[in-house]
N, C-alpha and C. Protein backbone atom coordinates (compact mmCIF):
# COMPACT_ATOMS: atom_id res chain seq x y z
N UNK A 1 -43.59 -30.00 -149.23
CA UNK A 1 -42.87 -29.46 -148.09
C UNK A 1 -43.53 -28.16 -147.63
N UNK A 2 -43.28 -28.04 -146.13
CA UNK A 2 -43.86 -26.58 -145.52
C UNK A 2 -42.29 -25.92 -145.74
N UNK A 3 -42.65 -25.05 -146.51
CA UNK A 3 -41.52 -23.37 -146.07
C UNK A 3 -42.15 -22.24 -145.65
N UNK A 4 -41.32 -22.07 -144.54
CA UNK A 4 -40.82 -20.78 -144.04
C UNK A 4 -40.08 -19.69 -145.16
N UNK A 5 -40.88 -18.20 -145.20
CA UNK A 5 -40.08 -17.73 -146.08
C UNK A 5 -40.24 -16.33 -145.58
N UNK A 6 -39.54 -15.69 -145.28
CA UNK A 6 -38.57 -14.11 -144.81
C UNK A 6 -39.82 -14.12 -143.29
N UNK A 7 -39.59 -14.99 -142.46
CA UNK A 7 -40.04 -14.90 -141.21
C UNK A 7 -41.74 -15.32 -141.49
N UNK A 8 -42.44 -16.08 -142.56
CA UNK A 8 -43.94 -16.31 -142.85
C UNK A 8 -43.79 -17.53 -143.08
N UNK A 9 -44.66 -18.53 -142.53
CA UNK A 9 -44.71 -19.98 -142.37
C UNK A 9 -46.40 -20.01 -142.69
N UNK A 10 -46.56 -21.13 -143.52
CA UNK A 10 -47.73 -21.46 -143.29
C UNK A 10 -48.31 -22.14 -142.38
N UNK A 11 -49.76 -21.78 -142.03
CA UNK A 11 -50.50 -21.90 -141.03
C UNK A 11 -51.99 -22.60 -141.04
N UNK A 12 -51.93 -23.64 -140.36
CA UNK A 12 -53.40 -24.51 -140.73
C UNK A 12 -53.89 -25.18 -139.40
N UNK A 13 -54.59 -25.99 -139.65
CA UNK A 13 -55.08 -26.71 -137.96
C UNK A 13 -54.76 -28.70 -138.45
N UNK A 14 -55.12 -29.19 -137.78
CA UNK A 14 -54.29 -30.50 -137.46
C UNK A 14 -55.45 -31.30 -138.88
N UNK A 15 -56.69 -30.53 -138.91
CA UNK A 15 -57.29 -31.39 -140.03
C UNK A 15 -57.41 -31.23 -141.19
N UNK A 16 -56.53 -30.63 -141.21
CA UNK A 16 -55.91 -29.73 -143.33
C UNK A 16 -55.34 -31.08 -143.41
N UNK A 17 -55.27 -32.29 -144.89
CA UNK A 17 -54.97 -33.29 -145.38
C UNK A 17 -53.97 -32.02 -146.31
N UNK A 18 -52.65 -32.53 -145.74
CA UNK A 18 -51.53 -32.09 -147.11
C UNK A 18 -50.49 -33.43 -147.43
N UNK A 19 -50.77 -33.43 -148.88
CA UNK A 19 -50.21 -34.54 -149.39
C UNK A 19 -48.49 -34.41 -149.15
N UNK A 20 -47.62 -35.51 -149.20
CA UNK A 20 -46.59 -35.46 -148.67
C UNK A 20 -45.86 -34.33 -150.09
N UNK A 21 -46.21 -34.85 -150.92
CA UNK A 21 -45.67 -33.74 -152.35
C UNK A 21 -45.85 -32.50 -152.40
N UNK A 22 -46.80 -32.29 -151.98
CA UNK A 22 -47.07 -30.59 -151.92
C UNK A 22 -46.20 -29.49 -151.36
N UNK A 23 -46.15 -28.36 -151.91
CA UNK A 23 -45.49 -27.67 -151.50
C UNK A 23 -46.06 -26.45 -151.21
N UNK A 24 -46.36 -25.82 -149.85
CA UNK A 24 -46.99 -24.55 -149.16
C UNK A 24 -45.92 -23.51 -148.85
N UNK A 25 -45.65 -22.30 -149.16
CA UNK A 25 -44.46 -21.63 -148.84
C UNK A 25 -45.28 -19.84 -148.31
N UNK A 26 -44.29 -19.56 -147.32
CA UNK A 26 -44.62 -18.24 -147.18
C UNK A 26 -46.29 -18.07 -146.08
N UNK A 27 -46.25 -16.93 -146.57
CA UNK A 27 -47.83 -16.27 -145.36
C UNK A 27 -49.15 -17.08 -146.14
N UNK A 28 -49.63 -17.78 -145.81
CA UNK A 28 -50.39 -18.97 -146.31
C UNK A 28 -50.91 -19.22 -145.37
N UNK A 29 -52.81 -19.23 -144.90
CA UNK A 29 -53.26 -19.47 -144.20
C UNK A 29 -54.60 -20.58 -144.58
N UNK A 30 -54.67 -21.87 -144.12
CA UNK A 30 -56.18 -23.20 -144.69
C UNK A 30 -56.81 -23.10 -143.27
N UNK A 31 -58.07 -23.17 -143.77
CA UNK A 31 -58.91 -23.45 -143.02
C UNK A 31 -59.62 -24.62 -142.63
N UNK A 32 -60.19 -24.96 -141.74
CA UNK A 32 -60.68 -26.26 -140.81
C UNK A 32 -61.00 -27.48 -141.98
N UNK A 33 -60.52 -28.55 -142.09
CA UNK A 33 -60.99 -29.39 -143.03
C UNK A 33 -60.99 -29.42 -144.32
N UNK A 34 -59.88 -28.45 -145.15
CA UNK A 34 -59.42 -28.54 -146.07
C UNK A 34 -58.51 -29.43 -146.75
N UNK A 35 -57.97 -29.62 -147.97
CA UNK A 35 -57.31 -30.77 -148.25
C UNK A 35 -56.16 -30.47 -149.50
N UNK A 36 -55.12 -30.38 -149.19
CA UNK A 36 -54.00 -29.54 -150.28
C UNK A 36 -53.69 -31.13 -150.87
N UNK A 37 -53.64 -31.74 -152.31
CA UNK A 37 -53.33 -32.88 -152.94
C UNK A 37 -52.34 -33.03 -153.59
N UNK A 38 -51.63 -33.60 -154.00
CA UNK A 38 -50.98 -34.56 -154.83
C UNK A 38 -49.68 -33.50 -155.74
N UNK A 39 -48.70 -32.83 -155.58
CA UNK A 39 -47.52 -31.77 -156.34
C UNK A 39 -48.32 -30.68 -156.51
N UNK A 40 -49.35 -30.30 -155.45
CA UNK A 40 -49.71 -28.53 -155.54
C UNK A 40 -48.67 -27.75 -154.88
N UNK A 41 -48.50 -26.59 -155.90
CA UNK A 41 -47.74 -25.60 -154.90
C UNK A 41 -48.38 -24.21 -154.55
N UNK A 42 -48.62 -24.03 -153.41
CA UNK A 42 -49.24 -22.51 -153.10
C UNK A 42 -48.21 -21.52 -152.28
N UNK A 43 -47.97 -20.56 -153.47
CA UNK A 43 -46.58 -20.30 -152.99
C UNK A 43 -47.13 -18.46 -152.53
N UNK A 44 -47.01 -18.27 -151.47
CA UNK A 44 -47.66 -17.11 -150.51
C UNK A 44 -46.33 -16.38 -150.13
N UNK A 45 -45.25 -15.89 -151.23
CA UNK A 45 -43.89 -15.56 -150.59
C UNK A 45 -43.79 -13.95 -150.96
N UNK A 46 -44.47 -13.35 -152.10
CA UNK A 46 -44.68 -11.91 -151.96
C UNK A 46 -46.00 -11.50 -151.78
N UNK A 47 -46.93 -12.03 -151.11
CA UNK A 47 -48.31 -11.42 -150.58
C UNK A 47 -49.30 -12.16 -150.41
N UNK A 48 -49.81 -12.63 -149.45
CA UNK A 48 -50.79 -13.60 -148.43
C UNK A 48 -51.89 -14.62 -149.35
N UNK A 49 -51.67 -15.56 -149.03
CA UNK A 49 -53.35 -16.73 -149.26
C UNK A 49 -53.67 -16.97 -148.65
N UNK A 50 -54.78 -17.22 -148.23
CA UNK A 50 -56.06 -17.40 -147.75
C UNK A 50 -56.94 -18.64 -148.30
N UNK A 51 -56.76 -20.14 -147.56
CA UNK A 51 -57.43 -20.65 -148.04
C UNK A 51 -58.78 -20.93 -147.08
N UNK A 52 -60.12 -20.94 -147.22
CA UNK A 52 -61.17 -21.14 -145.77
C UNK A 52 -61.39 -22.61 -145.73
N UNK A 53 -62.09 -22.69 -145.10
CA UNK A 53 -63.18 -24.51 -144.30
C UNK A 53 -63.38 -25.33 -145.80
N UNK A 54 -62.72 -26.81 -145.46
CA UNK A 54 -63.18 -27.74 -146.62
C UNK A 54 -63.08 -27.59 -148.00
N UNK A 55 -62.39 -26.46 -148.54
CA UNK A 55 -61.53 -26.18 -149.20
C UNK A 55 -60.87 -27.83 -149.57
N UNK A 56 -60.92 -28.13 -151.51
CA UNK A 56 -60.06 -28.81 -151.65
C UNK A 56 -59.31 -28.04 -153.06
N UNK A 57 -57.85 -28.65 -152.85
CA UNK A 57 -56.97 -28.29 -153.83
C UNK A 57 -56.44 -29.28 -154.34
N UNK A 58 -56.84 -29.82 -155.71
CA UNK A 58 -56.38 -30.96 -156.45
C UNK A 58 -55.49 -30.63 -156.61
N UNK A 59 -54.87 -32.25 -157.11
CA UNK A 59 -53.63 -32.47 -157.85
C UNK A 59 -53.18 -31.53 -159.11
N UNK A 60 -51.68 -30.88 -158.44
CA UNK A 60 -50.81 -30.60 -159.74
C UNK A 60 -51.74 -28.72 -159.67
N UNK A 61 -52.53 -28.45 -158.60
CA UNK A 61 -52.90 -27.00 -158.81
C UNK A 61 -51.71 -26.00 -158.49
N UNK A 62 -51.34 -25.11 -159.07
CA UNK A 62 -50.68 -23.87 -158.97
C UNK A 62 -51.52 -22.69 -158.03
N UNK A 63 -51.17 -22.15 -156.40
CA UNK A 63 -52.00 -20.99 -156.48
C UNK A 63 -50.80 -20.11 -155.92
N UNK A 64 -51.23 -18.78 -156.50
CA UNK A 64 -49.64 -18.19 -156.29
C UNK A 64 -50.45 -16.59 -156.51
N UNK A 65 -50.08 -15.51 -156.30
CA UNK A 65 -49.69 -13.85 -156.09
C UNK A 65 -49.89 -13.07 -156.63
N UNK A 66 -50.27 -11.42 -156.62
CA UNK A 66 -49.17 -10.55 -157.45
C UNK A 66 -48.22 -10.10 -156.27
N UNK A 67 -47.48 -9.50 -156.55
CA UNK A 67 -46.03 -8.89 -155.89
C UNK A 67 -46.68 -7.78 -155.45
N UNK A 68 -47.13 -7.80 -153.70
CA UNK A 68 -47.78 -6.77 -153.06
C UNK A 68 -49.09 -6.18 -153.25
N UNK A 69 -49.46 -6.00 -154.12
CA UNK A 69 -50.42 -5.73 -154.88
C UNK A 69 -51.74 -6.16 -155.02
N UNK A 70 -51.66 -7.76 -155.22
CA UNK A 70 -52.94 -8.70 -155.16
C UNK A 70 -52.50 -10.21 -154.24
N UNK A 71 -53.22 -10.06 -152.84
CA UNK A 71 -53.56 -11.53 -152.66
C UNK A 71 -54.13 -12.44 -153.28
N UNK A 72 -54.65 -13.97 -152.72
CA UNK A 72 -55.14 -14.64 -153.30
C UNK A 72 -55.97 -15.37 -152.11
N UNK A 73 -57.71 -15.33 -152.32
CA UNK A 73 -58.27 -15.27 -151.11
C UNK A 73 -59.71 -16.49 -151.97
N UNK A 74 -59.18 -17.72 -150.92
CA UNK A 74 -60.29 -18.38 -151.55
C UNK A 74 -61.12 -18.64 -150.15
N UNK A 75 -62.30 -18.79 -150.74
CA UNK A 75 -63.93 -19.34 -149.26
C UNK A 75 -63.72 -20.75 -149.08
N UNK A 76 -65.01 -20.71 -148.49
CA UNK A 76 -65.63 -21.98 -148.06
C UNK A 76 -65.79 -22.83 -148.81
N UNK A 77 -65.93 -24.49 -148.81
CA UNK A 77 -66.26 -25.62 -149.87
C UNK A 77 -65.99 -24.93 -151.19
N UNK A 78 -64.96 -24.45 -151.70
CA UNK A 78 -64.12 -24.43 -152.82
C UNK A 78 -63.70 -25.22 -153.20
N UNK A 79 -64.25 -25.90 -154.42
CA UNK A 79 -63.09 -27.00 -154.94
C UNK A 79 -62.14 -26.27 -156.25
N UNK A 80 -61.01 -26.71 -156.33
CA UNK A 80 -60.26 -25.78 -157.51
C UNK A 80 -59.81 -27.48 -158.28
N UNK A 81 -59.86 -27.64 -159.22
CA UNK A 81 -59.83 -29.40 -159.99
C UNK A 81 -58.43 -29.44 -160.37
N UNK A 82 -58.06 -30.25 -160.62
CA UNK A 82 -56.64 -30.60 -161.10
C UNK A 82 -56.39 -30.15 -161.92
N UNK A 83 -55.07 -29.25 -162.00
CA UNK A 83 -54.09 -28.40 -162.97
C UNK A 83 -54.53 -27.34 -162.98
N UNK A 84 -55.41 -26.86 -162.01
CA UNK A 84 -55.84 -25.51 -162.83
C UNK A 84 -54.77 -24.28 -162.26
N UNK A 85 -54.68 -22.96 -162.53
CA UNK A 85 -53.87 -22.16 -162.24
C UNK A 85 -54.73 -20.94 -161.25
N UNK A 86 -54.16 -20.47 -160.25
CA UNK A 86 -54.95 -19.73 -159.71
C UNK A 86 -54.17 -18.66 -159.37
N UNK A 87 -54.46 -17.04 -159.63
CA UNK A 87 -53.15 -16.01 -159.60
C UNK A 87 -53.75 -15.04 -159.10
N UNK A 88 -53.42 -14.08 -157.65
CA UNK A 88 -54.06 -12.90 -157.36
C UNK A 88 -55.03 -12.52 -157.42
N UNK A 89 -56.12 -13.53 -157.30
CA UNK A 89 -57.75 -13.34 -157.18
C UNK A 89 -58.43 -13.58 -155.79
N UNK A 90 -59.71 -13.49 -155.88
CA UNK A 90 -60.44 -13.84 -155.03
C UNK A 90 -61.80 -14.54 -155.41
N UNK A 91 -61.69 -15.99 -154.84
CA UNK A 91 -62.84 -16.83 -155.12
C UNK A 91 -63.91 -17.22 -153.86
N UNK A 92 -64.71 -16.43 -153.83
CA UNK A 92 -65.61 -16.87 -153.07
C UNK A 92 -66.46 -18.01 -152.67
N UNK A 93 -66.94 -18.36 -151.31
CA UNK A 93 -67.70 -19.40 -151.10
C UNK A 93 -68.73 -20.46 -152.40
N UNK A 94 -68.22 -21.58 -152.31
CA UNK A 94 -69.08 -22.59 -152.65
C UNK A 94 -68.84 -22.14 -154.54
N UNK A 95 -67.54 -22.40 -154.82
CA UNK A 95 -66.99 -22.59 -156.30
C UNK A 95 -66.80 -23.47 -156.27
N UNK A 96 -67.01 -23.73 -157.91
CA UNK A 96 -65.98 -24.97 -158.69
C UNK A 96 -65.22 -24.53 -159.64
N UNK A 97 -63.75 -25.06 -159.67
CA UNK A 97 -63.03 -24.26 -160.67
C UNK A 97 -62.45 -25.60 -161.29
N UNK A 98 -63.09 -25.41 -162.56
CA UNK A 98 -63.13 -27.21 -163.34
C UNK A 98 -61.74 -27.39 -163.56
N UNK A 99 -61.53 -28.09 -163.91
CA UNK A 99 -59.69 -29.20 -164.35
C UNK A 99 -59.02 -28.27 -165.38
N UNK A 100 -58.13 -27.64 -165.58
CA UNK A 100 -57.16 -27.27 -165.92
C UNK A 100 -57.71 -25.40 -166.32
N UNK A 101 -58.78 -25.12 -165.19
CA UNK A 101 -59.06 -23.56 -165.74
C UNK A 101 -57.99 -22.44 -165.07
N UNK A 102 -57.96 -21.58 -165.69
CA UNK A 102 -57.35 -20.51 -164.65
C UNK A 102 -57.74 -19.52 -164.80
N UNK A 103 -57.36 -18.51 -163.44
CA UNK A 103 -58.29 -17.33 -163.10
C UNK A 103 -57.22 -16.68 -162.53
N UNK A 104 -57.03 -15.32 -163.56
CA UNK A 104 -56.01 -14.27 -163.10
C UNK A 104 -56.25 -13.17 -162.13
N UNK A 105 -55.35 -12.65 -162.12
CA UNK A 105 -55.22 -11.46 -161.51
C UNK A 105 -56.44 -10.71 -161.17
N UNK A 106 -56.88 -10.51 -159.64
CA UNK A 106 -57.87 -9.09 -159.43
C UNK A 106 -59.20 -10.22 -160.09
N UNK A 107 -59.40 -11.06 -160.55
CA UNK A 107 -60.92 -11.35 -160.69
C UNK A 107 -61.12 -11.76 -159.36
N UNK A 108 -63.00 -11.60 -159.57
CA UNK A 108 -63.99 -12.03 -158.28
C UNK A 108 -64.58 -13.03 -159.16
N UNK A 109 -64.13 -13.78 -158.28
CA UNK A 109 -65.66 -15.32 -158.53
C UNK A 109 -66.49 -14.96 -157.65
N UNK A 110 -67.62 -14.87 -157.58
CA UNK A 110 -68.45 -14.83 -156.41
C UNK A 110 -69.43 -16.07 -156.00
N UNK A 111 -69.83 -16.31 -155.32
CA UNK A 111 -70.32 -17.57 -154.91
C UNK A 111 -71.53 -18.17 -155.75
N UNK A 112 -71.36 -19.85 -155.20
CA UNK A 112 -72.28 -20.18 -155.73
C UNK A 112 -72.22 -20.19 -157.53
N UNK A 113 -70.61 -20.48 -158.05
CA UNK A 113 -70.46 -20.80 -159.64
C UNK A 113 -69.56 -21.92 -159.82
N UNK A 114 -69.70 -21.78 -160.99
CA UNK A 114 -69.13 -23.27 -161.85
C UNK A 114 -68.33 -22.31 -163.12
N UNK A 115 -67.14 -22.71 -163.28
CA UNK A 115 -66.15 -22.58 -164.12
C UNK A 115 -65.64 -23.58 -164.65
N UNK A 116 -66.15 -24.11 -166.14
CA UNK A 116 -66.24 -24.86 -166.98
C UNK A 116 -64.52 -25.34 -166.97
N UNK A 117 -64.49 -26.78 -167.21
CA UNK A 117 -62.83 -27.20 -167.67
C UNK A 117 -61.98 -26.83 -168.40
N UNK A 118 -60.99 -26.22 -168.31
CA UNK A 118 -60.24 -25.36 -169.68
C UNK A 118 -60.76 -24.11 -169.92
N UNK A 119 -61.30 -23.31 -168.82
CA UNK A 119 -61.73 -21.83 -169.02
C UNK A 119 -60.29 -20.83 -168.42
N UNK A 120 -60.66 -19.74 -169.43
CA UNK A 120 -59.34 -18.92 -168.82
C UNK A 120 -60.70 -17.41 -168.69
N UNK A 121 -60.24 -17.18 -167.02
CA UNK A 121 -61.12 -16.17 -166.48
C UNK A 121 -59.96 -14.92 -166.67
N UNK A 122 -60.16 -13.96 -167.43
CA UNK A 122 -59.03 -12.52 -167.61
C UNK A 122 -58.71 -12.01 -166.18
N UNK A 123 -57.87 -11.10 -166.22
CA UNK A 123 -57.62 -10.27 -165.23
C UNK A 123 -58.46 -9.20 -164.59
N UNK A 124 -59.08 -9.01 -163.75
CA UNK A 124 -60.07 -7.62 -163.22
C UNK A 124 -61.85 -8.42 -163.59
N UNK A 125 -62.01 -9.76 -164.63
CA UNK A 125 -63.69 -10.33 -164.73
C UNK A 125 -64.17 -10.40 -163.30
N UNK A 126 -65.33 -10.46 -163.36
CA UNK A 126 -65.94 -10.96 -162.27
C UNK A 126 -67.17 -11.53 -162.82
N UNK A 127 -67.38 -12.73 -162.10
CA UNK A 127 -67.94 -13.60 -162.35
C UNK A 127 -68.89 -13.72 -161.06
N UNK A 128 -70.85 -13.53 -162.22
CA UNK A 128 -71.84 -13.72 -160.69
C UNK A 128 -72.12 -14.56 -160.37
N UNK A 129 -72.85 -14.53 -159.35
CA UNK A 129 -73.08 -15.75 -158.94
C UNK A 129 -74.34 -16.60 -159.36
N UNK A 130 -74.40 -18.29 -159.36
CA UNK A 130 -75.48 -18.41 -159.88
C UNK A 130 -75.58 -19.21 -161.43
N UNK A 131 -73.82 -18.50 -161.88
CA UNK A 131 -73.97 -18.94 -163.53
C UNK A 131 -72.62 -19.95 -163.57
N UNK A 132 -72.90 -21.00 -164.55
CA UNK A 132 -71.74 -21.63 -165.23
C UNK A 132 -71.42 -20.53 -166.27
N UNK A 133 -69.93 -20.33 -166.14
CA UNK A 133 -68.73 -19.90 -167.00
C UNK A 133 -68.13 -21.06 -167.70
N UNK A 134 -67.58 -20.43 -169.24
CA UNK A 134 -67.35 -21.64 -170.35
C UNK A 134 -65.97 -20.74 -171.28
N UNK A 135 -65.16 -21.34 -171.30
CA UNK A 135 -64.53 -20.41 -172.88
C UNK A 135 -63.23 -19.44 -172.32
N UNK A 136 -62.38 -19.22 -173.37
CA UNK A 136 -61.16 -18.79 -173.25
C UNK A 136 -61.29 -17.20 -174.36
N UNK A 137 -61.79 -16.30 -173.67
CA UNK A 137 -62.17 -15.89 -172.19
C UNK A 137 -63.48 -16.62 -171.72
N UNK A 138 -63.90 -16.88 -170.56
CA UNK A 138 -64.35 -17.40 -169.34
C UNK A 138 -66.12 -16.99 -169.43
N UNK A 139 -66.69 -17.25 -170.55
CA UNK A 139 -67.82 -15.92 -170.66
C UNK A 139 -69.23 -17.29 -169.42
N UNK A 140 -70.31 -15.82 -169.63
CA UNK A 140 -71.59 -16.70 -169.04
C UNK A 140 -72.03 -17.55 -169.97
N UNK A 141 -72.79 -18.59 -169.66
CA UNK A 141 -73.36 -19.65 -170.46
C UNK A 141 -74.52 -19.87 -170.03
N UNK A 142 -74.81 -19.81 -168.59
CA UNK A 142 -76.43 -20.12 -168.47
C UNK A 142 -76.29 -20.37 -167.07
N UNK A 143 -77.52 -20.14 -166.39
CA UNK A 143 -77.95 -19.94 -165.33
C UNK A 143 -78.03 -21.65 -164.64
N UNK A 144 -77.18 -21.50 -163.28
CA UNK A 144 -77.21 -22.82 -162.45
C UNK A 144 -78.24 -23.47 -162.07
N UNK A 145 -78.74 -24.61 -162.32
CA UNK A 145 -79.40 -25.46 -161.76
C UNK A 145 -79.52 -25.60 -160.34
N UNK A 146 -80.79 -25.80 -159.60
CA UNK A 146 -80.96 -26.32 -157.81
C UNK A 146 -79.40 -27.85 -157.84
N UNK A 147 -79.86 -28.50 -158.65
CA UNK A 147 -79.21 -29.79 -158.61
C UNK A 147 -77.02 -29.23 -158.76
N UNK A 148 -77.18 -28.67 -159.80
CA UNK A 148 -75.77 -28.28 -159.83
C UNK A 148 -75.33 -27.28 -158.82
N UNK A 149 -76.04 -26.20 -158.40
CA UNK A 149 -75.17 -25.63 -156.94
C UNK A 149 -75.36 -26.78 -155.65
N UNK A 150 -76.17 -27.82 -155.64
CA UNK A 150 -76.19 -28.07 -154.77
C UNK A 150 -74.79 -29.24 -154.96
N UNK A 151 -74.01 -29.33 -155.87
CA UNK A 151 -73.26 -30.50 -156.29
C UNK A 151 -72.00 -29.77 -156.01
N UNK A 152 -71.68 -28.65 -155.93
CA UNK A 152 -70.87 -27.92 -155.67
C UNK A 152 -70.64 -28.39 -153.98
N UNK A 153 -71.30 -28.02 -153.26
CA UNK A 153 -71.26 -28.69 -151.52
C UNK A 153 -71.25 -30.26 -151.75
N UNK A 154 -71.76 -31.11 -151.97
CA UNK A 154 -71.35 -32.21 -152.32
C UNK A 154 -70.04 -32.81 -152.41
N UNK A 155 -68.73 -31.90 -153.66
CA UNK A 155 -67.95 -32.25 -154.13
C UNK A 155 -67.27 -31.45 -152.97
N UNK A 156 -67.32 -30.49 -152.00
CA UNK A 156 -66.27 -30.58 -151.00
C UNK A 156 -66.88 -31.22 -149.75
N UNK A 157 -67.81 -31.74 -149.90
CA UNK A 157 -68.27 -33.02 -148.77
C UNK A 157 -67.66 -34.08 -148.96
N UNK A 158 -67.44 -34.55 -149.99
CA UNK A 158 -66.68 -35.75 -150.74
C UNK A 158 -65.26 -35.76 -150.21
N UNK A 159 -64.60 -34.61 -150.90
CA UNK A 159 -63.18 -34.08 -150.46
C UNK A 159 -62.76 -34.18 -148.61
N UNK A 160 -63.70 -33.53 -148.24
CA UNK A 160 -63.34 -34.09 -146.74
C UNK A 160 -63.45 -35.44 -146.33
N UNK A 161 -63.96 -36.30 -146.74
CA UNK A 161 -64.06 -37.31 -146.61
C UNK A 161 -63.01 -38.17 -146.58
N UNK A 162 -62.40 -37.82 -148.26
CA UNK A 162 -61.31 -38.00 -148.80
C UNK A 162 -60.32 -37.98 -147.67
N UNK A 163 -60.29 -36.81 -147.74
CA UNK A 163 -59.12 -36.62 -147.00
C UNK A 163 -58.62 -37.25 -145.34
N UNK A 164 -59.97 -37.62 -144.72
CA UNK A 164 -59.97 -38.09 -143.26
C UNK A 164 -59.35 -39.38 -143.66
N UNK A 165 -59.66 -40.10 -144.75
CA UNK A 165 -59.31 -41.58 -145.39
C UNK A 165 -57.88 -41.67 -145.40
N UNK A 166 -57.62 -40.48 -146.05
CA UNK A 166 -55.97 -40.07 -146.22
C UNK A 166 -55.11 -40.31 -144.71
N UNK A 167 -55.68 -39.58 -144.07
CA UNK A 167 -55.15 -38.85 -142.88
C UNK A 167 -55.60 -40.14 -141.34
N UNK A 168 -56.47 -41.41 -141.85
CA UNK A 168 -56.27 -42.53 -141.48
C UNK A 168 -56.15 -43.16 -141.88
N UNK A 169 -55.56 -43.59 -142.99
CA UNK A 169 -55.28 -44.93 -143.75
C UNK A 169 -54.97 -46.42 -142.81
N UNK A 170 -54.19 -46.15 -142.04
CA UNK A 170 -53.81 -46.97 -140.99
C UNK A 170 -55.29 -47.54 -140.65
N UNK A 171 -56.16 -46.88 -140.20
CA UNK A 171 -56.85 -47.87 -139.65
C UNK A 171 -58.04 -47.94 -140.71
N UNK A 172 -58.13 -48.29 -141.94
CA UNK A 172 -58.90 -49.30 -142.86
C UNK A 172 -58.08 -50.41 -143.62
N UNK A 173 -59.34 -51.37 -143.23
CA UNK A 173 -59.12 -52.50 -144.36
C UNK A 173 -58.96 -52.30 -145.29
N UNK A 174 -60.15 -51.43 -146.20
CA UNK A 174 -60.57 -51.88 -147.36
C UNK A 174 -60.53 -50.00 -148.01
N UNK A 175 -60.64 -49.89 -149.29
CA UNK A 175 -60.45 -48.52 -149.63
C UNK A 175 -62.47 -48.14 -149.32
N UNK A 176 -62.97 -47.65 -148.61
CA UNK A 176 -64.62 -47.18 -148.42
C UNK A 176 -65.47 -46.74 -150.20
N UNK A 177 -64.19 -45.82 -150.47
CA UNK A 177 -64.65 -44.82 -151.94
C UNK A 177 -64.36 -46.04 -153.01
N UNK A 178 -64.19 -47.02 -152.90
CA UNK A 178 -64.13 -47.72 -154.61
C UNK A 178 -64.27 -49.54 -154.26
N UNK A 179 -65.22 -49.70 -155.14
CA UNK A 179 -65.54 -51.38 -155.08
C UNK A 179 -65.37 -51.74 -156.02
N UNK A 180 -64.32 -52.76 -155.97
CA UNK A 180 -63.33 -53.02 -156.81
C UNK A 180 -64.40 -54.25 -157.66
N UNK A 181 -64.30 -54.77 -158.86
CA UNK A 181 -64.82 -55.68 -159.48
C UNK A 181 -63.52 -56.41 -160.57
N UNK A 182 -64.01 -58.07 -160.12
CA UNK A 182 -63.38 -58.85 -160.62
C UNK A 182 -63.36 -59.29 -162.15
């Protein structure tokens, strides 16, 4: 569901894919070709999100606040993976934030990283760009591959895709993304 909350509605353009489950509340702003999925809630009711262009938000993601204090400001072709938690940070252009990681308060992702599955990024880290992050805390592991940043744009090329599929279902036959075998 879209809420309205103390006069702040969220705000998007006609090609944001939001799943019928989801729930967007408060000063909440997506950008062009993004895709909110499957019981996410991004709840923007004591201080602003920011989501940019092609932006996807898997299933079952949490992104939520601090109370005045810290927004939550994600870029471009961001993918954030299913379950992960996202709290009063800022993630810059062309992340991956693997399946069930989370990233607190006041950290910078900065572009162009990979945040390993099940990583917990602390409050105030910042993370450069360039490197896969691994581990609870969230440490460096090694320097990104041509092939892996470039898989990062990929996986929100995919996501838009996704989502146009979504957002026409009506007019396909057949599902495009999966060939089914007998």
């Amino acid at each position: 569901m879209i809420y309205e909350f103390i006069d702040k509605k969220p705000d998007y353009p006609d090609s944001v894919f939001v799943a019928p489950s989801a729930d967007i509340i408060g000063d909440v702003s997506i950008g062009e070709e993004s895709s909110i999925w499957f019981n996410v809630t991004i709840r923007g009711d004591v201080n602003w999100i920011q989501i940019g262009d092609r932006s996807n938000i898997q299933d079952n993601v949490c992104i939520h606040v601090m109370n005045q204090t810290g927004p939550t400001e994600i870029g471009d072709d961001v993918t954030i993976g299913h379950n992960a938690m996202i709290h009063g940070c800022t993630i810059h252009d062309r992340a991956l934030i693997g399946i069930h990681a989370t990233v607190l308060d006041k950290a910078i992702i900065e572009s162009d990283v990979i945040i390993a599955a099940g990583s917990l990024v602390p409050p105030g880290k910042r993370l450069e760009s360039g490197y896969m992050y691994m581990g609870t805390p969230a440490e460096k592991k090694r320097e990104l591959t041509d092939d892996e940043i470039k898989s990062i744009q990929e996986h929100s090329d995919n996501y838009v895709k996704y989502a146009r599929a979504y957002m026409q279902k009506d007019t396909y036959d057949a599902n495009p993304f999966y060939d089914a075998k007998n």
